[in-house]
C-alpha atoms as a PDB file:
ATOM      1  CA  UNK A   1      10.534 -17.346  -4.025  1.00  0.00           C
ATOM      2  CA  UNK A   2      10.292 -15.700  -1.017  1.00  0.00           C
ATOM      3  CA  UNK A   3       8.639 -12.550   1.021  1.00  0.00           C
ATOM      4  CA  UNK A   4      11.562 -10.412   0.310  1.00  0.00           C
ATOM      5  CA  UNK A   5      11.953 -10.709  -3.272  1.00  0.00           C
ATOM      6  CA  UNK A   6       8.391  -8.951  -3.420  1.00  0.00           C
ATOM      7  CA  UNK A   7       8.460  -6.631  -0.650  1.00  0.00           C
ATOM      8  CA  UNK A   8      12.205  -4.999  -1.083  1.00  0.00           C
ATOM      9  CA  UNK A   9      12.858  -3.070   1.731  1.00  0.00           C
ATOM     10  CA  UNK A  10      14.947  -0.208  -0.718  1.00  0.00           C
ATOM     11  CA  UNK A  11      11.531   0.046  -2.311  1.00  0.00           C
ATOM     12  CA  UNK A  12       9.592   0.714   0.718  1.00  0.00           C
ATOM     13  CA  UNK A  13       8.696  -3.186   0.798  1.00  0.00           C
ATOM     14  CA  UNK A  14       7.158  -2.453  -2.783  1.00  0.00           C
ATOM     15  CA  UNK A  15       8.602  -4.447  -5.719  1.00  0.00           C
ATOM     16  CA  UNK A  16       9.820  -2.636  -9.057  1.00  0.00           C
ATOM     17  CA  UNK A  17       8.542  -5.050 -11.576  1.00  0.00           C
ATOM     18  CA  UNK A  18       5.024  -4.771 -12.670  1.00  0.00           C
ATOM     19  CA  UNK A  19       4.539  -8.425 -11.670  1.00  0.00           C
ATOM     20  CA  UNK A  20       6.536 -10.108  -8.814  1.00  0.00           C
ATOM     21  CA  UNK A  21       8.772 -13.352  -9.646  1.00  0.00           C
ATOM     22  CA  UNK A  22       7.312 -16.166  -7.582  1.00  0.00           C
ATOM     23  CA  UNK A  23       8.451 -20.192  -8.162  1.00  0.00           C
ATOM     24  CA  UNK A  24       9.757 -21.439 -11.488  1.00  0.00           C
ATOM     25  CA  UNK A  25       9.666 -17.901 -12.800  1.00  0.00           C
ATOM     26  CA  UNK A  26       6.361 -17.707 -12.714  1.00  0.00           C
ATOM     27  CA  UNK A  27       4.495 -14.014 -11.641  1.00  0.00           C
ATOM     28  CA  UNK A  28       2.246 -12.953  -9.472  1.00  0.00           C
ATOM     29  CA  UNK A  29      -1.030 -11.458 -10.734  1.00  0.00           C
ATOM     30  CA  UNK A  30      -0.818  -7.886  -9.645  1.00  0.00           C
ATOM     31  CA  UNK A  31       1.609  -5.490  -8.569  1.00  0.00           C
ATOM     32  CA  UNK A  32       3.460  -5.962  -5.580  1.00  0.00           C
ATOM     33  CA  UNK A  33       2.095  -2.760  -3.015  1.00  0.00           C
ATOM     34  CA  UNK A  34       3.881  -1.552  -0.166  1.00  0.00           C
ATOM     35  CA  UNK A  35       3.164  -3.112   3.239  1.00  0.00           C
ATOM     36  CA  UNK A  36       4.335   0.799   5.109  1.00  0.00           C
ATOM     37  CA  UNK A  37       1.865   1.820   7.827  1.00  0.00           C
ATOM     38  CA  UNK A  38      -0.254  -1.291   6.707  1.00  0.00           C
ATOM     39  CA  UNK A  39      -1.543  -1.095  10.499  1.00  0.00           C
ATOM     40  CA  UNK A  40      -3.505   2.460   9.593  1.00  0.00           C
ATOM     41  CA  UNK A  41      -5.414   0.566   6.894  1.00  0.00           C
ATOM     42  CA  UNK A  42      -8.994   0.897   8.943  1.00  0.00           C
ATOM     43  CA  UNK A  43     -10.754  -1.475   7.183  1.00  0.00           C
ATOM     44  CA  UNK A  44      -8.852  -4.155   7.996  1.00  0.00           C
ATOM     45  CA  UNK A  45      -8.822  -6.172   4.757  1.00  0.00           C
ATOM     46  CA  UNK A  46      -5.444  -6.777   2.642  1.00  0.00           C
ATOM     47  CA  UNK A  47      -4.926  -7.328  -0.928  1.00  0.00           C
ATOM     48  CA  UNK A  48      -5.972  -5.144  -4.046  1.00  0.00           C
ATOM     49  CA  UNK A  49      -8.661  -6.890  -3.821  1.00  0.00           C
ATOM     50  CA  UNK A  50      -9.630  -7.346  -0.119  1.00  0.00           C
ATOM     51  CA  UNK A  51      -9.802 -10.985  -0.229  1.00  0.00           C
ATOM     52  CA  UNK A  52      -8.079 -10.951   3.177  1.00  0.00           C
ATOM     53  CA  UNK A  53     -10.188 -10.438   5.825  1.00  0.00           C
ATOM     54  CA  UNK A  54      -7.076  -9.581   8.251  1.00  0.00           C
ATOM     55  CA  UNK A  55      -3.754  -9.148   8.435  1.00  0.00           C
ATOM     56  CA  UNK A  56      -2.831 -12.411  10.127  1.00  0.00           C
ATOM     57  CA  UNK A  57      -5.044 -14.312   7.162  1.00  0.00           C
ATOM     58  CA  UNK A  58      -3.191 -11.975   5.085  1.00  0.00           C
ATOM     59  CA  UNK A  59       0.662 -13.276   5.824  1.00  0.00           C
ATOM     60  CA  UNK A  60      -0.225 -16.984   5.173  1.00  0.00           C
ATOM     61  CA  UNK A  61      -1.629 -16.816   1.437  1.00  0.00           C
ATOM     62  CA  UNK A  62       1.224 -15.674  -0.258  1.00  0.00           C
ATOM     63  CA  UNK A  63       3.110 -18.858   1.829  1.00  0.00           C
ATOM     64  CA  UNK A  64       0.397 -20.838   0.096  1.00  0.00           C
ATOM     65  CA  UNK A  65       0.312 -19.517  -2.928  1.00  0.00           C
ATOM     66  CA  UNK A  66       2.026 -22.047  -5.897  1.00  0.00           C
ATOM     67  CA  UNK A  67       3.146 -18.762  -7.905  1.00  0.00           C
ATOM     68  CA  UNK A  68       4.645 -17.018  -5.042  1.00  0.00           C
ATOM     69  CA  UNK A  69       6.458 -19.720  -2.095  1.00  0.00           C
ATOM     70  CA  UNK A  70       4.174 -22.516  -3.065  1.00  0.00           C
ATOM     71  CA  UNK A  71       4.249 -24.428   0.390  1.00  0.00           C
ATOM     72  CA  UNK A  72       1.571 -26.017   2.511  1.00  0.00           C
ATOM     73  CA  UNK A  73       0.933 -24.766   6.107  1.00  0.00           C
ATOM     74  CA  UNK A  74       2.217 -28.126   7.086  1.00  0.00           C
ATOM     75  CA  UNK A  75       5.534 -27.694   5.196  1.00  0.00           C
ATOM     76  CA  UNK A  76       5.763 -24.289   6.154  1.00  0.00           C
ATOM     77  CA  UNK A  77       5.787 -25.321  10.288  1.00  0.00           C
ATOM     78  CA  UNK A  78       8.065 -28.461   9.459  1.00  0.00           C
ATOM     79  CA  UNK A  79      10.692 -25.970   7.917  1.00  0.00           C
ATOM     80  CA  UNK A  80      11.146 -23.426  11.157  1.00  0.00           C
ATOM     81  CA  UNK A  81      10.893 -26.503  13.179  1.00  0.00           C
ATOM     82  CA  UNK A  82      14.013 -27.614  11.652  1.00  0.00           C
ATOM     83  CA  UNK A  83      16.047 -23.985  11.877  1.00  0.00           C
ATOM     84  CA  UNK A  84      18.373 -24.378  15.157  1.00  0.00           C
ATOM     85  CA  UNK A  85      17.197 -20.798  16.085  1.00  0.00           C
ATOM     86  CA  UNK A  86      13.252 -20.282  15.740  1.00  0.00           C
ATOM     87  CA  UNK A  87      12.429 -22.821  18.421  1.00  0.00           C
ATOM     88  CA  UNK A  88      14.079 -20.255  20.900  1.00  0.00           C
ATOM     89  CA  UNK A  89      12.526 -17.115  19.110  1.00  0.00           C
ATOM     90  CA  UNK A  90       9.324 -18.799  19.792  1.00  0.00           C
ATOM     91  CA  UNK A  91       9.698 -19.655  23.700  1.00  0.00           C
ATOM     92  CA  UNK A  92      10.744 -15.941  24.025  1.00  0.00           C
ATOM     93  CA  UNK A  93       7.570 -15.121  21.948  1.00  0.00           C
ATOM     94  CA  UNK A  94       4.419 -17.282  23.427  1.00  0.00           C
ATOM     95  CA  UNK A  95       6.362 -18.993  26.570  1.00  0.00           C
ATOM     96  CA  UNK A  96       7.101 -22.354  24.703  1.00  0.00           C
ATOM     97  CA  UNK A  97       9.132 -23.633  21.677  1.00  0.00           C
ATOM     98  CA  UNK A  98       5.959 -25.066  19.597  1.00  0.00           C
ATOM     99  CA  UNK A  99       5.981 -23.606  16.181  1.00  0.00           C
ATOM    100  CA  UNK A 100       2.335 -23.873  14.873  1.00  0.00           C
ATOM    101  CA  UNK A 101       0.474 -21.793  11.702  1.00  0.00           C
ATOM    102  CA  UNK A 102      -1.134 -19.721  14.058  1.00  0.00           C
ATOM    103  CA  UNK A 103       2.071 -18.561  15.601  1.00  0.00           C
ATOM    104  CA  UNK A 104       4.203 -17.713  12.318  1.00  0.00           C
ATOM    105  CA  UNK A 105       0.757 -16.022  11.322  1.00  0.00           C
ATOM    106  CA  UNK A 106       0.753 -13.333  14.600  1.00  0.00           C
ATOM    107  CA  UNK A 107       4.487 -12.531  14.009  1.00  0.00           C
ATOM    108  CA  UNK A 108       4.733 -12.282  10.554  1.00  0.00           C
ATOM    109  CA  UNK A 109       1.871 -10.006  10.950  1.00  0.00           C
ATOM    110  CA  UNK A 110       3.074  -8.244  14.101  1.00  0.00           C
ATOM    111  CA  UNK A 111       6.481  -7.652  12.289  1.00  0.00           C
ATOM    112  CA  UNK A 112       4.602  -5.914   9.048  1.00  0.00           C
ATOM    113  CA  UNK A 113       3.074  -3.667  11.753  1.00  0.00           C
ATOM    114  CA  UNK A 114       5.984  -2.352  13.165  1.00  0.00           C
ATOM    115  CA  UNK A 115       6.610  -0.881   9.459  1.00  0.00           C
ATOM    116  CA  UNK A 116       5.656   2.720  10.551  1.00  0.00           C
ATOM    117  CA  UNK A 117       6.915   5.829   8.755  1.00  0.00           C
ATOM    118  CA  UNK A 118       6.997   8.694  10.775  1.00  0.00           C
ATOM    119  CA  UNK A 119      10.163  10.959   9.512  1.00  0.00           C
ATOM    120  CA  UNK A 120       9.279  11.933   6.074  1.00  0.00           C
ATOM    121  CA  UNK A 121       9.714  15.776   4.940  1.00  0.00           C
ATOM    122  CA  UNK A 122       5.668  15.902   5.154  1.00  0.00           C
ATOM    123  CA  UNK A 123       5.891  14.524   8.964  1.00  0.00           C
ATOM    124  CA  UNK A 124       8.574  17.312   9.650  1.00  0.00           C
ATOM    125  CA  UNK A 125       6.382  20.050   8.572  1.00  0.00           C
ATOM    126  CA  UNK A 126       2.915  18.327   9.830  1.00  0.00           C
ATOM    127  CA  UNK A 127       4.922  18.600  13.400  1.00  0.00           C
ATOM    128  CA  UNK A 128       4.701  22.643  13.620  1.00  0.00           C
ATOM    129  CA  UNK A 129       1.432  23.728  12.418  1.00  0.00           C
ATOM    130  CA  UNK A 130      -1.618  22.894  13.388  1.00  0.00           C
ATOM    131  CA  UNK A 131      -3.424  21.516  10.103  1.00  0.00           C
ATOM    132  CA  UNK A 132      -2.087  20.004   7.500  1.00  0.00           C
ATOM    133  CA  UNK A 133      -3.615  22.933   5.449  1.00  0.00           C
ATOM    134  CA  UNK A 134      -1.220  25.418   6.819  1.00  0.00           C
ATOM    135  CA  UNK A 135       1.892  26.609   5.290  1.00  0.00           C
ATOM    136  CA  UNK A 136       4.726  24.245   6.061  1.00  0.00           C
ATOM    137  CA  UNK A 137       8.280  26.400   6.905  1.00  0.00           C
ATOM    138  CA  UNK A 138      10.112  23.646   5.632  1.00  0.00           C
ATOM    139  CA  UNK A 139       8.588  22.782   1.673  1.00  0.00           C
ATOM    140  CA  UNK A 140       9.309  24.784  -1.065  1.00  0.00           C
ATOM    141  CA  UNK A 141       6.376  26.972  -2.991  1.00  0.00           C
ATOM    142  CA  UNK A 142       6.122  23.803  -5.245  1.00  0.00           C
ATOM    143  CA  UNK A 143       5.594  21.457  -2.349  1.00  0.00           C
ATOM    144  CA  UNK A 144       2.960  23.593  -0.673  1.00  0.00           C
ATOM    145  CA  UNK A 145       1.430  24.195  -3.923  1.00  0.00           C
ATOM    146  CA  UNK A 146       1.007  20.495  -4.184  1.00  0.00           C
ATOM    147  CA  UNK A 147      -0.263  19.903  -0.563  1.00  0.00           C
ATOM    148  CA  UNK A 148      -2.663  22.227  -1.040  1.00  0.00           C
ATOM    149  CA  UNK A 149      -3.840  20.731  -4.407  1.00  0.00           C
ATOM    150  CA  UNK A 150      -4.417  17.380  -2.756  1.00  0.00           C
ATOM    151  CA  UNK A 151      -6.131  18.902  -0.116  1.00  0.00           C
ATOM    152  CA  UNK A 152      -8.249  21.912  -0.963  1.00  0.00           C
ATOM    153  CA  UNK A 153     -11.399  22.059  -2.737  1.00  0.00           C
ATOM    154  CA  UNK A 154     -10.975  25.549  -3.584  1.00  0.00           C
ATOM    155  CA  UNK A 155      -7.223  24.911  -5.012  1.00  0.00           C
ATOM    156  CA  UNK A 156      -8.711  22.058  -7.180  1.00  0.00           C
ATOM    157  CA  UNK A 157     -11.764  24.528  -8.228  1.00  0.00           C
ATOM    158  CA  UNK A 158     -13.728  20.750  -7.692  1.00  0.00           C
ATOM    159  CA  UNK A 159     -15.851  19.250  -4.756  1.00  0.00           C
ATOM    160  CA  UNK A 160     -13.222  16.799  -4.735  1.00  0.00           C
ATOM    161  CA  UNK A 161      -9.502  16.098  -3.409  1.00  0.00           C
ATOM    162  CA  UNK A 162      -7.122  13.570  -3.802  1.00  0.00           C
ATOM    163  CA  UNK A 163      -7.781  13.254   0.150  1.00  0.00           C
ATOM    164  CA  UNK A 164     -11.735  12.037  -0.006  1.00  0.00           C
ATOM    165  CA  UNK A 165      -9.344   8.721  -1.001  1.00  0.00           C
ATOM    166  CA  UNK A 166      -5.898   8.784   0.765  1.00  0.00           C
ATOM    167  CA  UNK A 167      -7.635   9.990   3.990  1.00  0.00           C
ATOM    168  CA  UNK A 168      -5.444  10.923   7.749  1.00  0.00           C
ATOM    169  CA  UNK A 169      -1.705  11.183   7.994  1.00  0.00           C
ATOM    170  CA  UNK A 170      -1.416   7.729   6.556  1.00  0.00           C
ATOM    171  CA  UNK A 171      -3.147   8.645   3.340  1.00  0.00           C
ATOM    172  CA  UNK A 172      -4.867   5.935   3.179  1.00  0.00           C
ATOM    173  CA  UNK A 173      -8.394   4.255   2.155  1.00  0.00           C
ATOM    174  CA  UNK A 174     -11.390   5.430   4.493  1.00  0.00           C
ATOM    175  CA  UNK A 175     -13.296   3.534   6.710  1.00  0.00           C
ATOM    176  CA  UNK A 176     -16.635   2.129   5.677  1.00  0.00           C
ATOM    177  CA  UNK A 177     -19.024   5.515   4.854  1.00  0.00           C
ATOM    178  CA  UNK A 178     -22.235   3.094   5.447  1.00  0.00           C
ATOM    179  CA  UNK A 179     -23.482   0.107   7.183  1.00  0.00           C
ATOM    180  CA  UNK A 180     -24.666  -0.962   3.162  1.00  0.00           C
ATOM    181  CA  UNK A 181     -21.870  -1.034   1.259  1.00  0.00           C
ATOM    182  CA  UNK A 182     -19.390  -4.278   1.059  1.00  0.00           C
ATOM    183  CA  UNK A 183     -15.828  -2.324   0.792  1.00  0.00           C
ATOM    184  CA  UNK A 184     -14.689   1.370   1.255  1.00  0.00           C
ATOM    185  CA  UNK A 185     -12.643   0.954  -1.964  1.00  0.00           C
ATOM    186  CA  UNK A 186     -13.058   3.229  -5.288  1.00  0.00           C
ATOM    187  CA  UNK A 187     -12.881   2.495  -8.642  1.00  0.00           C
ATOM    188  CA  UNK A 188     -11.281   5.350  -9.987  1.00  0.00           C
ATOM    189  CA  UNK A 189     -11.987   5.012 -13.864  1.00  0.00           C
ATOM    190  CA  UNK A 190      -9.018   3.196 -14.602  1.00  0.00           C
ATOM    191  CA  UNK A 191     -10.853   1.274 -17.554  1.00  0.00           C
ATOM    192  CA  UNK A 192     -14.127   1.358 -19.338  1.00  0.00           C
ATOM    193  CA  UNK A 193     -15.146  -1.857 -17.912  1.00  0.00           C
ATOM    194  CA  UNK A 194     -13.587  -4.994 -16.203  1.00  0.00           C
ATOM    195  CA  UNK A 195     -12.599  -7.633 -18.009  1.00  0.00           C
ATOM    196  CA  UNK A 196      -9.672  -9.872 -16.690  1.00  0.00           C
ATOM    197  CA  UNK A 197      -9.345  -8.565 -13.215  1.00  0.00           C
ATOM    198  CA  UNK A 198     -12.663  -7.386 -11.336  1.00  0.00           C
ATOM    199  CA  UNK A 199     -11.127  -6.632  -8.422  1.00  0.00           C
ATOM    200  CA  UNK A 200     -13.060  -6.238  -4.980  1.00  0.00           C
ATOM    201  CA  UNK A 201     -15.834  -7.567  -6.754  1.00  0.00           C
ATOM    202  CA  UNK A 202     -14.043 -11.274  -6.981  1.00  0.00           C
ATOM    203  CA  UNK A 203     -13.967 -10.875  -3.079  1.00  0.00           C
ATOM    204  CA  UNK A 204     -17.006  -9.618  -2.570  1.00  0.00           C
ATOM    205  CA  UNK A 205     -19.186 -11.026  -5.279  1.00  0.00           C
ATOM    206  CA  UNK A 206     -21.036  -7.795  -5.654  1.00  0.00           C
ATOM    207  CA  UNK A 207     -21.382  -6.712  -8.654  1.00  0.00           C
ATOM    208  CA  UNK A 208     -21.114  -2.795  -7.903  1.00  0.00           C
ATOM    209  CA  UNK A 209     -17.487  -3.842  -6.598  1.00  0.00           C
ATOM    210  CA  UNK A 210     -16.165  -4.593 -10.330  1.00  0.00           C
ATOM    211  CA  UNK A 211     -13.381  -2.655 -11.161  1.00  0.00           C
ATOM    212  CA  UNK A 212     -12.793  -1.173  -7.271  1.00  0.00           C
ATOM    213  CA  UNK A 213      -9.483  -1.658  -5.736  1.00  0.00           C
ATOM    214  CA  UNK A 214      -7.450  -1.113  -2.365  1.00  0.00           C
ATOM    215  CA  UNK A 215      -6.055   2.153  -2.169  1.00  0.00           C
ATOM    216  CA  UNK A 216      -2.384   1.693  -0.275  1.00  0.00           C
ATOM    217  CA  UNK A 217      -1.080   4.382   1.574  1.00  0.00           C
ATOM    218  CA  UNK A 218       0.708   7.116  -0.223  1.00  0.00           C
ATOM    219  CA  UNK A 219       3.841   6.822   2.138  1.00  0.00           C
ATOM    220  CA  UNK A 220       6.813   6.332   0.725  1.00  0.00           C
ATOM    221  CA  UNK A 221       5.429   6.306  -2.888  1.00  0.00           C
ATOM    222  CA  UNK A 222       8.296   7.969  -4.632  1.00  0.00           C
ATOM    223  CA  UNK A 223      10.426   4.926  -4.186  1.00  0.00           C
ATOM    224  CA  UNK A 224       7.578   2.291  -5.043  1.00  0.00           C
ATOM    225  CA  UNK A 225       7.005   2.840  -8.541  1.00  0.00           C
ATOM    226  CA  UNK A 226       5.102   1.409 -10.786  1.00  0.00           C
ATOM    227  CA  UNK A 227       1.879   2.253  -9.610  1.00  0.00           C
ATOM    228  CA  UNK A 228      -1.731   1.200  -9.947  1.00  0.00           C
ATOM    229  CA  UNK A 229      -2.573  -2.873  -9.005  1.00  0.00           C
ATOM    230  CA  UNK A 230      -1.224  -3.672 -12.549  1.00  0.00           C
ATOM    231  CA  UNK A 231       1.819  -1.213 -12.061  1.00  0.00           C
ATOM    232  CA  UNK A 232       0.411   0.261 -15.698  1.00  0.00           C
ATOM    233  CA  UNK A 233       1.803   3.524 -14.702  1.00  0.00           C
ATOM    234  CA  UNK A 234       5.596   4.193 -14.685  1.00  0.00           C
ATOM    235  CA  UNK A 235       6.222   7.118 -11.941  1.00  0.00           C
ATOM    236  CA  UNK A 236       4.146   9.815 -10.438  1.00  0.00           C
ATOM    237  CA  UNK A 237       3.666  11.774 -13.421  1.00  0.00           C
ATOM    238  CA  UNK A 238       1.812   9.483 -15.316  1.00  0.00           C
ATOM    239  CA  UNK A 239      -0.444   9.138 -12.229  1.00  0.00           C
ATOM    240  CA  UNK A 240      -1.186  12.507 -12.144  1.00  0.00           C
ATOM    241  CA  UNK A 241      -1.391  12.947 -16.273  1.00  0.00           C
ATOM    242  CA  UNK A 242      -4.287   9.821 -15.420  1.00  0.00           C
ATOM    243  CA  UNK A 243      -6.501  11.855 -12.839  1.00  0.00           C
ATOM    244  CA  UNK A 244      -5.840  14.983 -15.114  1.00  0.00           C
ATOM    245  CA  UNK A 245      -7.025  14.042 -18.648  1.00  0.00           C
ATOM    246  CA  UNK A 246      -8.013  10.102 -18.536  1.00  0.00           C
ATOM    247  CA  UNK A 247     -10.322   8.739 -16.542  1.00  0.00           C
ATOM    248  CA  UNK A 248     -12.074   6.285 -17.774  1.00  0.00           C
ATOM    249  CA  UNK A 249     -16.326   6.596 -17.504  1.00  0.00           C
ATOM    250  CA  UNK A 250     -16.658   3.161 -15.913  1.00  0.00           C
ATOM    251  CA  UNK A 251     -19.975   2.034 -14.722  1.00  0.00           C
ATOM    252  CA  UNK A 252     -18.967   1.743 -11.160  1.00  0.00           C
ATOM    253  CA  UNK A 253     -17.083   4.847 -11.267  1.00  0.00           C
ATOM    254  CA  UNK A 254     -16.920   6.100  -8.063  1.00  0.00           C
ATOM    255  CA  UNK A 255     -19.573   9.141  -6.616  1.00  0.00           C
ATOM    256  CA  UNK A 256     -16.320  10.973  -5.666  1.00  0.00           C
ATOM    257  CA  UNK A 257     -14.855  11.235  -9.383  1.00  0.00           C
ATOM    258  CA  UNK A 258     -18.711  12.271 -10.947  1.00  0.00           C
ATOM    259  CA  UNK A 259     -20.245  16.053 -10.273  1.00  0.00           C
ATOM    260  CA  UNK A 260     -24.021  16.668  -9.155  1.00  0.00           C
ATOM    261  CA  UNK A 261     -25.605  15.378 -12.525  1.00  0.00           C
ATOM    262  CA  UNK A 262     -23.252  12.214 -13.095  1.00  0.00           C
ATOM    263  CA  UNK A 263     -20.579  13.638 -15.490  1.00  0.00           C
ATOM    264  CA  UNK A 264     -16.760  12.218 -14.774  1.00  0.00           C
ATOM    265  CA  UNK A 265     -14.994  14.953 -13.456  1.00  0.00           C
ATOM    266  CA  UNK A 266     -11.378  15.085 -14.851  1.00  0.00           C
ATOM    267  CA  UNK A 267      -9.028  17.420 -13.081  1.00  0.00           C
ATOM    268  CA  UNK A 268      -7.334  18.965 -16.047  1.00  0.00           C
ATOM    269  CA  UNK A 269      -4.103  20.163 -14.257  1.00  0.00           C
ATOM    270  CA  UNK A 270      -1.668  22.430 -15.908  1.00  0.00           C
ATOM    271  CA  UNK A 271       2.079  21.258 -15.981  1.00  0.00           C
ATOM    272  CA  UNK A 272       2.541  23.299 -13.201  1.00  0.00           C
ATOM    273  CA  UNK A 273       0.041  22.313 -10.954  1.00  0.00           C
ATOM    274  CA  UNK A 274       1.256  18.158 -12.448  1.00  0.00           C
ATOM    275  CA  UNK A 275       4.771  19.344 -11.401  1.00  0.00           C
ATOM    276  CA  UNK A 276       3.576  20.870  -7.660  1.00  0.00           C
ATOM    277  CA  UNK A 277       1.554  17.104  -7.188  1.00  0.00           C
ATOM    278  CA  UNK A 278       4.500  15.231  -7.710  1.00  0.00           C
ATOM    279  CA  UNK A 279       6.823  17.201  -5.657  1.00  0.00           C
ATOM    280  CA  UNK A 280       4.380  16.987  -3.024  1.00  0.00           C
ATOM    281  CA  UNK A 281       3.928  12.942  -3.031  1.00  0.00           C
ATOM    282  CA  UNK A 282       7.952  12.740  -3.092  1.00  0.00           C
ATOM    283  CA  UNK A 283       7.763  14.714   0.222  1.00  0.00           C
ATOM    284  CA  UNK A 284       5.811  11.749   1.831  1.00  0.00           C
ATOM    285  CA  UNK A 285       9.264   9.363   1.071  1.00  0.00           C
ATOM    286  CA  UNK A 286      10.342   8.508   4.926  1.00  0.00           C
ATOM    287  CA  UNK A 287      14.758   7.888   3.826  1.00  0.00           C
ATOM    288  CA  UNK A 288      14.662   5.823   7.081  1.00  0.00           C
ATOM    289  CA  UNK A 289      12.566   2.733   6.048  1.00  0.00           C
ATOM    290  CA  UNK A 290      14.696   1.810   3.375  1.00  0.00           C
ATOM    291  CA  UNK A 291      18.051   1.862   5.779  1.00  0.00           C
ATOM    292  CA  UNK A 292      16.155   1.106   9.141  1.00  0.00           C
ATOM    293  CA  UNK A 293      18.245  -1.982  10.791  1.00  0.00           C
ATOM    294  CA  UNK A 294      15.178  -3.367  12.332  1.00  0.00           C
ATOM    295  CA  UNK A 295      13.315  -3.971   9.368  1.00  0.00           C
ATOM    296  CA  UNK A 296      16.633  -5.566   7.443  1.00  0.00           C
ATOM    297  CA  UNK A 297      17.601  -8.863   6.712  1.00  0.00           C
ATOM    298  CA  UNK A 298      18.558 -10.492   9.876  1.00  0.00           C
ATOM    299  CA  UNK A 299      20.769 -13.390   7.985  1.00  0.00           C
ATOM    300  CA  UNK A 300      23.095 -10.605   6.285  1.00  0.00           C
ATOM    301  CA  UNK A 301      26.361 -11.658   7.542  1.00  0.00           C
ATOM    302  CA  UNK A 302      27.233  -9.075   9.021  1.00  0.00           C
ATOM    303  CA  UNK A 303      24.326  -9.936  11.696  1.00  0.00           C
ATOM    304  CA  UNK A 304      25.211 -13.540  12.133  1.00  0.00           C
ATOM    305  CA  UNK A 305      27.662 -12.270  15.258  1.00  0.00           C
ATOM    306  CA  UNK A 306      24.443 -10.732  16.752  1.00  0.00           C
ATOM    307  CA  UNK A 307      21.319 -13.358  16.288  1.00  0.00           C
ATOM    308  CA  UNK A 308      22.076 -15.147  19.247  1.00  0.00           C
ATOM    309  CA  UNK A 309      21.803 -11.487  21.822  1.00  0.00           C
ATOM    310  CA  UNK A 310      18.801 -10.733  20.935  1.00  0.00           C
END
C-alpha cells in the first residue's frame, strides 16, 4: 500500500471506497478524508478521531500502520536512503544528505500543506462582495439559495447553521470554544449510541467525547464521496436527507443540534431547499486540485526527463 492509493489526487486526495485497501488487502478502519486546506484545521489535531496531536505526528502513523504501509520508522529511512535521488532532495532541503524520521516527517507534512484550494466557483464569488452573505453575481438562484441556507439563521427558521460546524472560508471545524473541553469536535447524531467506533473519545478518554468526530473541510466535497468517517453516506444528498429527517438523539449529541429545552432539532428541508444545499456544496469543488502538476505524481513518466531540474 501506499499514501496515494488512499489519498487520490482526482478525488481531492479523498479515496472512493468506504474503507481504504492497505497491505494484503486488508482495510483501513474508517473512511479515507481529504487532506485539502488541512493547514486551516485550527485545532491542530488529525484523524477522525484526533489521535494526532499534529500534522508532522500525523504523516508517520499511516507509514506505521500494518493495515496501511506496514513499515517501521527504521525501514522507512533505510528505503529513501537507498533511492539515488532523495539524498540530494534532502541536502537542498535541511543543508545535508542525512535522511532521518524527523526529516521525511516535516516534508511529508509541509507537502500536505501546500494542498490549498483557492479557485472554486464559491472563491470566485467570495472575491467581489464583501460577506459571504451577499448575493454572489456568478451562482445561480439555486446556489445562492443554498449559501444562504448554510449560512443564515433566518433562512433555516433555526438558531443553527451548517456554519456553527464548517466555520471560515475553509469550512472547517472551530477552534476550541473553552479552556474545559478536550476537542472542538461534534457528534452530530449519527447513531443512538457508540458501539464499535467511539471516536474522539478513544483519543481523549473522555467519556463526553463518544461518538464526536473531526469535521474535514467542505472543500472539494463533491468529488470526495462517500461521506461521514464510515463513508455510510453515498453523495451529498443523502447527507443532507441525514441533517433533514434523521438525526439520531445520541447522548452526547451536540448543544448545536438541541433547541433551548434539549429537544434534537432536525432541519426538515423540502426537496427544494435539499436540491439548493447540494448545489451549493458542489460550488466549493476547486477543478484545479485534481489536475494541479505540483501536487501529481512526480514518477509518471512523463516527469522522469524533469526530476533531475528541479
Amino acid at each position: 500500500g501506499s499514501i496515494i492509493s488512499c489519498h487520490k489526487q482526482e478525488l481531492a486526495f479523498s479515496d472512493d471506497e468506504r474503507r481504504s485497501s492497505g497491505l494484503d488487502g486488508g482495510l483501513t478502519r474508517r473512511h479515507s478524508m481529504s487532506l485539502v486546506n488541512s493547514r486551516f484545521y485550527q485545532p491542530g489535531k488529525f484523524f477522525w478521531n484526533e489521535r494526532a496531536a499534529t500534522l508532522e505526528d500525523q504523516v508517520l502513523m499511516p507509514i506505521q500502520d500494518p493495515v496501511e504501509m506496514g513499515l517501521t520508522l527504521q525501514q522507512l529511512v533505510n528505503i529513501a536512503q537507498d533511492q539515488p535521488y532523495y539524498p540530494t532532495l534532502f541536502r537542498r532541503s535541511f543543508g545535508d544528505d542525512e535522511v532521518t524520521t524527523d526529516r521525511i516527517s516535516k516534508a511529508l507534512a509541509q507537502f500536505v500543506r501546500s494542498i490549498v484550494s483557492t479557485n472554486s466557483k464559491y472563491d470566485r464569488g467570495s472575491r467581489n462582495v464583501n460577506s459571504p452573505l451577499d448575493h454572489f453575481s456568478n451562482f445561480t438562484k439555486m446556489e445562492n439559495r443554498g449559501k444562504e441556507l448554510f449560512m443564515s439563521t433566518e433562512a433555516t427558521g433555526t438558531a443553527i447553521t451548517c456554519v456553527n460546524c464548517h466555520m471560515s472560508e475553509s469550512f472547517v471545524s472551530p477552534t476550541l470554544f473553552s479552556p474545559g473541553l478536550t476537542t472542538s469536535t461534534q457528534n452530530i447524531g449519527l447513531d443512538r449510541r457508540s458501539t464499535d467506533d467511539f471516536g474522539v473519545m478513544e483519543t481523549t478518554g473522555n467519556p463526553e467525547d463518544a461518538g464526536k468526530f473531526k469535521a474535514p473541510s467542505l472543500r472539494n466535497i463533491g468529488v470526495s464521496a462517500p461521506y461521514m468517517h464510515d463513508g455510510r453516506f453515498r453523495n451529498l444528498r443523502d447527507v443532507v436527507k441525514f441533517y433533514s429527517r434523521d438525526i439520531e438523539p445520541h447522548p452526547n449529541l451536540s448543544a448545536l443540534l438541541q433547541d433551548e429545552r434539549g429537544n434534537l432539532v432536525r432541519f426538515n428541508f423540502s426537496r427544494e431547499e435539499e436540491d439548493a444545499l447540494v448545489a451549493f456544496l458542489n460550488t466549493l469543488t476547486d477543478r484545479n486540485i485534481p489536475m494541479d502538476e505540483k501536487f501529481s505524481d512526480p514518477f509518471r513518466p512523463e516527469k522522469d526527463n524533469r526530476r533531475n531540474d528541479r
